[in-house]
C-alpha atoms as a PDB file:
ATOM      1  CA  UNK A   1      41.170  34.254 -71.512  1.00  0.00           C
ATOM      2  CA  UNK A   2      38.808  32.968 -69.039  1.00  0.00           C
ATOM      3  CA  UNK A   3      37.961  34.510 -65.675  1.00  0.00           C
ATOM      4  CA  UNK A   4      36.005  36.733 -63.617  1.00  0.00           C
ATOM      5  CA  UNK A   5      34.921  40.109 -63.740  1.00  0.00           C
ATOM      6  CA  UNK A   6      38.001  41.585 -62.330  1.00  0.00           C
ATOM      7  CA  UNK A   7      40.161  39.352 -64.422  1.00  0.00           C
ATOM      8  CA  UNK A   8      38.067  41.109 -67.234  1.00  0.00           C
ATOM      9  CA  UNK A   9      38.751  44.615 -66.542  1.00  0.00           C
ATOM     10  CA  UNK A  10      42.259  44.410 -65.977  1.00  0.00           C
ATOM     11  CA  UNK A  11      42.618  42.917 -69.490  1.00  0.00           C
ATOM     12  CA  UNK A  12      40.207  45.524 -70.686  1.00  0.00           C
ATOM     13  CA  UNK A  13      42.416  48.246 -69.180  1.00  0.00           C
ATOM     14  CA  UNK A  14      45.878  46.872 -70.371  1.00  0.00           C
ATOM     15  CA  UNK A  15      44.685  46.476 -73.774  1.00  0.00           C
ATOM     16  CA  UNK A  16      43.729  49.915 -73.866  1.00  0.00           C
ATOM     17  CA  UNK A  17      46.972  50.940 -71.893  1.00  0.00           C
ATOM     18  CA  UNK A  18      49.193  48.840 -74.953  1.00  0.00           C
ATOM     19  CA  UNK A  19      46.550  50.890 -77.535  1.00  0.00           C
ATOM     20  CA  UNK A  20      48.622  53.903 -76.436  1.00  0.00           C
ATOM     21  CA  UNK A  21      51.692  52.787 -76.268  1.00  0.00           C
ATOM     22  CA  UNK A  22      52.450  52.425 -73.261  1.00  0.00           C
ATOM     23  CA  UNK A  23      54.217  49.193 -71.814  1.00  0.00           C
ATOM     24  CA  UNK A  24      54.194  48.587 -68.416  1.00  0.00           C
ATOM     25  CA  UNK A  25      51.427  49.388 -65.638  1.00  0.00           C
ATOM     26  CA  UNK A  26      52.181  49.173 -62.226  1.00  0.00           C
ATOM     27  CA  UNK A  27      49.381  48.914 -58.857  1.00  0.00           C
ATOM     28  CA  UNK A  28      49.439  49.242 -55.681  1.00  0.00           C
ATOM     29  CA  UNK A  29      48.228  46.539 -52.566  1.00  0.00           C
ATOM     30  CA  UNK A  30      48.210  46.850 -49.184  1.00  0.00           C
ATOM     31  CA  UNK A  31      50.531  44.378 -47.530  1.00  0.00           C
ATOM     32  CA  UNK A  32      48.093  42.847 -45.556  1.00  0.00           C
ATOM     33  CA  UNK A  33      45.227  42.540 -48.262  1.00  0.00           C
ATOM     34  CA  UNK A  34      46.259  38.799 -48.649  1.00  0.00           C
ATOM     35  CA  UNK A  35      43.007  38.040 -51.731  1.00  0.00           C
ATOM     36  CA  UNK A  36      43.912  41.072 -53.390  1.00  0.00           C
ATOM     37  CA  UNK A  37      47.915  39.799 -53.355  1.00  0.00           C
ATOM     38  CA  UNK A  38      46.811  36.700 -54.138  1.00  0.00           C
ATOM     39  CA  UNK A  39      44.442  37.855 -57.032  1.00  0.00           C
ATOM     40  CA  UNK A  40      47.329  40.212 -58.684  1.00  0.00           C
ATOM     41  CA  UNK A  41      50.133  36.912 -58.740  1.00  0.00           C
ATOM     42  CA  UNK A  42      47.246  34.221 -60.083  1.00  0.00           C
ATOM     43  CA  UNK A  43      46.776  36.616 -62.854  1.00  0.00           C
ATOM     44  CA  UNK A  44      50.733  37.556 -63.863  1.00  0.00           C
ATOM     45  CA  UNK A  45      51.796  40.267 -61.735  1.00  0.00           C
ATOM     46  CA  UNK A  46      54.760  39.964 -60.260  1.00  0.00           C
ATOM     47  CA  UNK A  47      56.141  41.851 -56.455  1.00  0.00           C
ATOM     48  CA  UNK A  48      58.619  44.570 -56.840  1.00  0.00           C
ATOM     49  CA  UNK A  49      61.598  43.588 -54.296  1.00  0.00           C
ATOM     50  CA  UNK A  50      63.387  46.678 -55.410  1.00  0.00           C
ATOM     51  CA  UNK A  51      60.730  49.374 -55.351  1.00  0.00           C
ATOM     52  CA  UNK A  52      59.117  51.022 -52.073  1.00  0.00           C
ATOM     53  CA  UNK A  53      56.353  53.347 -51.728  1.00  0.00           C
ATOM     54  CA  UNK A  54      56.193  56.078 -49.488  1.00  0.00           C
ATOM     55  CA  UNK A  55      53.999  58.894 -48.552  1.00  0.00           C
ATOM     56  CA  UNK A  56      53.797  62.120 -46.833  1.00  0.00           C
ATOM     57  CA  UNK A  57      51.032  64.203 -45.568  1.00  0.00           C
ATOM     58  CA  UNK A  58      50.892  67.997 -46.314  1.00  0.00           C
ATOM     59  CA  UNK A  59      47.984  68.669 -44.802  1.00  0.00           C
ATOM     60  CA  UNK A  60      46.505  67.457 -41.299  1.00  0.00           C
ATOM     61  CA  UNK A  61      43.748  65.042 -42.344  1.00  0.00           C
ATOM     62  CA  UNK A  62      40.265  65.397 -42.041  1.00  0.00           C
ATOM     63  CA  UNK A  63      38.374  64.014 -39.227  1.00  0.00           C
ATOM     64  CA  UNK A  64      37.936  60.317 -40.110  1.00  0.00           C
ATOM     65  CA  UNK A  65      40.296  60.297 -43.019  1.00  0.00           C
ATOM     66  CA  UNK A  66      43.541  59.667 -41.685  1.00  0.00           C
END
């Protein structure tokens, strides 16, 4: 398949995900990271209308990492 780098190690990294067994990989992209959308759908992925991800912090955060 032709492409880029990144195009090259997600192929690398499913191949060696399907090595294992396992059959579906899932990522994560901020919503308003437009290329890296954009990148994900021009190479197959697909957006998860049923799925959302949430967090929850523990811990207060330290200085600058919030």
């Amino acid at each position: 398949m032709a492409g880029g780098v990144g195009r090259g190690l997600v192929e690398t990294a499913l191949s060696a995900l399907r090595e294992t067994g396992i059959g579906k990989c899932h990522i994560m992209v901020f919503a308003d990271n437009r290329a890296g959308s954009a990148f994900w759908r021009r190479i197959g992925w697909s957006l998860r209308d049923d799925l959302r991800f949430m967090s929850k912090m523990i811990e207060e955060p330290m200085l600058g990492l919030a």
